[in-house]
N, C-alpha and C. Protein backbone atom coordinates (compact mmCIF):
# COMPACT_ATOMS: atom_id res chain seq x y z
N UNK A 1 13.55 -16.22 -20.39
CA UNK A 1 13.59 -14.76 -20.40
C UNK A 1 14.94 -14.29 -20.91
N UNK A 2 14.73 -13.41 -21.93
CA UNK A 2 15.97 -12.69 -22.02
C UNK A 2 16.50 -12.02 -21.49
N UNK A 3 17.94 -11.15 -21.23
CA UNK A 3 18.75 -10.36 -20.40
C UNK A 3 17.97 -9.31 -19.82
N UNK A 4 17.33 -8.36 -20.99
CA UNK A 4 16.81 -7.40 -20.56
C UNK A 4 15.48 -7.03 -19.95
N UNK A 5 14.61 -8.54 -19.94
CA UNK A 5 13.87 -8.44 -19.53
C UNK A 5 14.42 -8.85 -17.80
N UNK A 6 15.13 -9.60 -17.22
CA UNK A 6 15.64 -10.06 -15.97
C UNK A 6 16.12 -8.59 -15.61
N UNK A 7 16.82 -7.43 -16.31
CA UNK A 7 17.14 -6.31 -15.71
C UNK A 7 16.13 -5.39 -14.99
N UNK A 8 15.16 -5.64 -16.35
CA UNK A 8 14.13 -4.07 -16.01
C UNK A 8 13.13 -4.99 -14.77
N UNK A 9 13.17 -6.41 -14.61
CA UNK A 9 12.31 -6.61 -13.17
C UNK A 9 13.08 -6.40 -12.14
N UNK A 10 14.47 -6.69 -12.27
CA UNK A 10 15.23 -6.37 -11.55
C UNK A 10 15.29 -5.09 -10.64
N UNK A 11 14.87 -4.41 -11.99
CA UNK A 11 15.29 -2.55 -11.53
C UNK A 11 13.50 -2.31 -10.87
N UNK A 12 12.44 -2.77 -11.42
CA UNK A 12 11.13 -2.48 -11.01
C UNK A 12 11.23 -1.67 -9.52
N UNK A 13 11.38 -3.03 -8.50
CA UNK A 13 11.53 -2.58 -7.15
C UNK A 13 11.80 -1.23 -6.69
N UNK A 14 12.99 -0.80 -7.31
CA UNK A 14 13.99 0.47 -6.79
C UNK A 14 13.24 1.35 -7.27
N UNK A 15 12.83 1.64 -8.70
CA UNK A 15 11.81 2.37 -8.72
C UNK A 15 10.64 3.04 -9.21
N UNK A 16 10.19 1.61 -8.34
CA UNK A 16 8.60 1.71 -7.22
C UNK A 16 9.00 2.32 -6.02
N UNK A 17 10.18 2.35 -5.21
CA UNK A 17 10.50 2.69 -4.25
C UNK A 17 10.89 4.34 -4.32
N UNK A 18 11.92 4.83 -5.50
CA UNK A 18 12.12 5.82 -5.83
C UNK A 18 11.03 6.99 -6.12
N UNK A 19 10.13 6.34 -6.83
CA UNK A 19 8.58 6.89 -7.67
C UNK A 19 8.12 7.15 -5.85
N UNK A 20 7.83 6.20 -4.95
CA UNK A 20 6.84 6.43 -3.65
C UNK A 20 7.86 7.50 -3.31
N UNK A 21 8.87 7.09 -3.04
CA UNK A 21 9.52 8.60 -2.11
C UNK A 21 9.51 9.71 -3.16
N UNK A 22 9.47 9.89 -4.12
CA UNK A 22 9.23 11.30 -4.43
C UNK A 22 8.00 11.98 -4.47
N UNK A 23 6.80 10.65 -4.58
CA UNK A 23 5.40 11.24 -4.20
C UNK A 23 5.13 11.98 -2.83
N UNK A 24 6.27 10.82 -1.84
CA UNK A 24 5.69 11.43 -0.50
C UNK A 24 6.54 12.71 -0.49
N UNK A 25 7.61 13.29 -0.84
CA UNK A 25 8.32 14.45 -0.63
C UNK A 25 7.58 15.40 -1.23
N UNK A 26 6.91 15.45 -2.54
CA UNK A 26 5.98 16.05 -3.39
C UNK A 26 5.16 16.52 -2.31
N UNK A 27 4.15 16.15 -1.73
CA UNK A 27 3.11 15.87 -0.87
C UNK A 27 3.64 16.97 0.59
N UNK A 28 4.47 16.06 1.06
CA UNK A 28 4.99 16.73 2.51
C UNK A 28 5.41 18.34 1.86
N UNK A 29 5.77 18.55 0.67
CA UNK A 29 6.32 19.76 0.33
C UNK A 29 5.29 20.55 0.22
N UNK A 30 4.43 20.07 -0.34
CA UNK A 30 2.82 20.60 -0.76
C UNK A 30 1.93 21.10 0.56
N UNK A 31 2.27 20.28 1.15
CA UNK A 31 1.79 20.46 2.68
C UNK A 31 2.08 21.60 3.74
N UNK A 32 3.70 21.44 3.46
CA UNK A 32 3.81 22.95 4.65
C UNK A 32 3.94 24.05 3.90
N UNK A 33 3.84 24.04 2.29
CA UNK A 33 3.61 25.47 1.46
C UNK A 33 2.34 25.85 2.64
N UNK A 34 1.12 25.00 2.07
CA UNK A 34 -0.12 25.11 2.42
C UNK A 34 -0.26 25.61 4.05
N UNK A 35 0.68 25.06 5.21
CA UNK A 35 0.35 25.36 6.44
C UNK A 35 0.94 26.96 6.77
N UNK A 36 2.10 26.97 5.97
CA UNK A 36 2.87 28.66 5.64
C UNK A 36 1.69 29.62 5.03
N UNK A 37 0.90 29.11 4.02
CA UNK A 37 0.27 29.95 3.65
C UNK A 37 -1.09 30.48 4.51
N UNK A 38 -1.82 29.31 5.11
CA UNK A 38 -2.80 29.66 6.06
C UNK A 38 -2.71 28.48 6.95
N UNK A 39 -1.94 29.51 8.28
CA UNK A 39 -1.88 28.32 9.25
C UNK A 39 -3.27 28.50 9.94
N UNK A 40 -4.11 29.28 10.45
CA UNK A 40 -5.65 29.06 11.21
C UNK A 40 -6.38 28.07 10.73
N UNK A 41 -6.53 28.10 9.29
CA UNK A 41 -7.37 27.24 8.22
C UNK A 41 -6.72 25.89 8.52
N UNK A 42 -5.38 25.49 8.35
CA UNK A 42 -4.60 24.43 8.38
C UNK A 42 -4.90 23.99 10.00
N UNK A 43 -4.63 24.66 10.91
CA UNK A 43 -5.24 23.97 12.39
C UNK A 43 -6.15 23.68 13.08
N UNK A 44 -7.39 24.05 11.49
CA UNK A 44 -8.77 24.34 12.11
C UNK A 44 -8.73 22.68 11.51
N UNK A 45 -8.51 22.44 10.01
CA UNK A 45 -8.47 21.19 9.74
C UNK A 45 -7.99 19.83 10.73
N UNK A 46 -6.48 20.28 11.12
CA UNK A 46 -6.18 19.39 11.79
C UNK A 46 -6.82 18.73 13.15
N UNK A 47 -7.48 19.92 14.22
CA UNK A 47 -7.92 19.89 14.67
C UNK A 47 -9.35 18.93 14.37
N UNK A 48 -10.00 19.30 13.58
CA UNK A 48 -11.29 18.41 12.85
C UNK A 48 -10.84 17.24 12.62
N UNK A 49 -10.24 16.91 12.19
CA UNK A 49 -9.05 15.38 11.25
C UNK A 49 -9.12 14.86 13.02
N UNK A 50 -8.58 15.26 13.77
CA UNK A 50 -8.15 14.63 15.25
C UNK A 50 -9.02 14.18 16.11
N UNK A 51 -10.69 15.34 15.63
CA UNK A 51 -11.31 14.78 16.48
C UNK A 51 -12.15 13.46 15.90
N UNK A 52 -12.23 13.94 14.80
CA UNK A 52 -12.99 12.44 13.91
C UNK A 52 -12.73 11.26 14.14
N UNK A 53 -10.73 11.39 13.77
CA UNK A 53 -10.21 9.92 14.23
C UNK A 53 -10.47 9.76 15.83
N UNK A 54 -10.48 10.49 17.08
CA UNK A 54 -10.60 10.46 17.82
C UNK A 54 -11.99 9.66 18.32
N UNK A 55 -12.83 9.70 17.76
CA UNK A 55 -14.04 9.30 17.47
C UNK A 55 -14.48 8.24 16.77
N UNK A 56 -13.60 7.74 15.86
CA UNK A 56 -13.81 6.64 15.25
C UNK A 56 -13.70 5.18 15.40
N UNK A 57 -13.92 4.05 16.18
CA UNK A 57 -13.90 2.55 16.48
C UNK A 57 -12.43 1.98 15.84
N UNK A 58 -11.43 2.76 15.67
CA UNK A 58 -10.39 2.88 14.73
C UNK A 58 -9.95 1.15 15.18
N UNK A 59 -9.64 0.24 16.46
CA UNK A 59 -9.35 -0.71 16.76
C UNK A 59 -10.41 -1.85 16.71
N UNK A 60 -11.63 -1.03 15.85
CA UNK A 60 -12.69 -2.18 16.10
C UNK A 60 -12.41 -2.76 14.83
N UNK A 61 -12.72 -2.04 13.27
CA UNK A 61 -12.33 -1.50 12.48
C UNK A 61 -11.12 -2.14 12.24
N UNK A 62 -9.90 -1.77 12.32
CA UNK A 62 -8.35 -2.50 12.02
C UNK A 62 -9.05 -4.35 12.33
N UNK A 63 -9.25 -4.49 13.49
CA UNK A 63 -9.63 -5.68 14.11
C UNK A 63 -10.11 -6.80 13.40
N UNK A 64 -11.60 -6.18 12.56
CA UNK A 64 -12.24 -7.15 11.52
C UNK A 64 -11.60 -6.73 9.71
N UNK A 65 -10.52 -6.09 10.06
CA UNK A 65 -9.71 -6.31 8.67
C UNK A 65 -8.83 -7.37 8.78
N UNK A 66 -8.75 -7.30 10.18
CA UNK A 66 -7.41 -8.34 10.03
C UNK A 66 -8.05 -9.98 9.91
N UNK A 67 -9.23 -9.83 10.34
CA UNK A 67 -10.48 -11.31 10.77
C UNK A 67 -10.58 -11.73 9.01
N UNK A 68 -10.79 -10.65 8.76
CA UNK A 68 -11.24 -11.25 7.13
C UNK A 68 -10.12 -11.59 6.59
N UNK A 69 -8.87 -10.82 6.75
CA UNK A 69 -7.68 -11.00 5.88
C UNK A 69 -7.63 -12.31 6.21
N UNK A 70 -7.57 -13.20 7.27
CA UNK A 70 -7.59 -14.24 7.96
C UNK A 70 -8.32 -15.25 7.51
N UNK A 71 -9.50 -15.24 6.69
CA UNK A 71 -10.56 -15.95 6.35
C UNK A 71 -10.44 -16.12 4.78
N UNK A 72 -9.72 -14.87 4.28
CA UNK A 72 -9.27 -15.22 3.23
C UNK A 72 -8.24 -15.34 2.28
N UNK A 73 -7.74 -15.70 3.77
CA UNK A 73 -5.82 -15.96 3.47
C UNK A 73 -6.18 -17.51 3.38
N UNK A 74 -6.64 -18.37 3.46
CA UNK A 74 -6.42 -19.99 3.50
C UNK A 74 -6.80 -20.17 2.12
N UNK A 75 -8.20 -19.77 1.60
CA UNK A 75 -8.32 -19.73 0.25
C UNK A 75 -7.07 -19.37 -1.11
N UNK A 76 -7.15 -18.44 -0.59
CA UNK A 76 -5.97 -17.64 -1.55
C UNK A 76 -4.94 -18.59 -1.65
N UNK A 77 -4.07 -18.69 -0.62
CA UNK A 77 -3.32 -19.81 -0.33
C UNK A 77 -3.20 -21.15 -1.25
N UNK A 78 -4.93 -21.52 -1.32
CA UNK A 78 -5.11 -22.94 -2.12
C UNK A 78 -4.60 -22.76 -3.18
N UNK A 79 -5.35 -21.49 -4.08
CA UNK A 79 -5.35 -21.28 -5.21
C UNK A 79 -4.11 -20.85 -5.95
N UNK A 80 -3.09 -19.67 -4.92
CA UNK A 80 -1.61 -20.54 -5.43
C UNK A 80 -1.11 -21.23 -5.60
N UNK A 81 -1.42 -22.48 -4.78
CA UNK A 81 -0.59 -23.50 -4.76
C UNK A 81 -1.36 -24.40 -5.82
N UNK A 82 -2.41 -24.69 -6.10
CA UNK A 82 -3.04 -24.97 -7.21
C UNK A 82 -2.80 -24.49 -8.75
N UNK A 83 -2.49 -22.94 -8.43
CA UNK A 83 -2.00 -22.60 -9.64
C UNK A 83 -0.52 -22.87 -9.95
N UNK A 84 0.34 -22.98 -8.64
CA UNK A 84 1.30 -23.62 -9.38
C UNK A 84 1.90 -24.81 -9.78
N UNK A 85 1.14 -25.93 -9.12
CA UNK A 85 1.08 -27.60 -9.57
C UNK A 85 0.74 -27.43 -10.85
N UNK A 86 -0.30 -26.71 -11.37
CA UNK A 86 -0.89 -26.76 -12.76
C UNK A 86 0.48 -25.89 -13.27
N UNK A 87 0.99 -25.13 -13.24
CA UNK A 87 2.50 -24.69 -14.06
C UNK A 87 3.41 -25.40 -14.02
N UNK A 88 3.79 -26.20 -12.98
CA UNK A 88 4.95 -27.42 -12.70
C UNK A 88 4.49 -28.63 -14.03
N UNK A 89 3.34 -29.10 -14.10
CA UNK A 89 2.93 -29.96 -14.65
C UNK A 89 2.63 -29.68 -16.39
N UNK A 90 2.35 -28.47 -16.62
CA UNK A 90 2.67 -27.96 -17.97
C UNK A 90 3.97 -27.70 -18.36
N UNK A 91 4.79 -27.15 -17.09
CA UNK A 91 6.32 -27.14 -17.80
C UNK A 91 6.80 -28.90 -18.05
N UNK A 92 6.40 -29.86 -17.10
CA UNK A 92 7.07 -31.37 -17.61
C UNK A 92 6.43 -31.51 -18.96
N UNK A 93 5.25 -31.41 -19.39
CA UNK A 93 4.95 -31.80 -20.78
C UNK A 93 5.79 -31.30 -22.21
């Protein structure tokens, strides 16, 4: 790799990080325009939003995401490490 390509991965991270925080400030800004402009409407939502999640198996749910992530974390696993014996072994040739 050349210089400038080692920089700009370098810099990727910061911002991806920079880009998310200005989405979320975008957003949060967008948000209390919206609750300033009609707060009844805005608490009628929230209210609705609270009871749904309130209502929802939310720990059953998280639970069998994490079961599967689990089931197909060993696979995945292989296939990195498979994919990178096969790169180790093309770089000796």
């Amino acid at each position: 790799m050349n210089r400038s390509s080692v920089e700009r991965l370098e810099e990727f991270p910061e911002r991806g990080l920079f880009w998310a925080k200005e989405q979320f400030e975008t957003a949060l800004s967008q948000t209390e325009e919206y609750v300033r402009e009609k707060p009844a409407q805005s608490l009628l939502y929230a209210f609705i939003v609270g009871y749904i999640l309130n209502r929802l198996p939310i720990g059953r749910i998280l639970g069998g995401l994490l079961r599967l992530l689990a089931v197909a974390l060993k696979p995945a696993i292989l296939i990195y490490g498979a994919t990178k014996l096969y790169q180790a072994a093309q770089e000796e040739e």
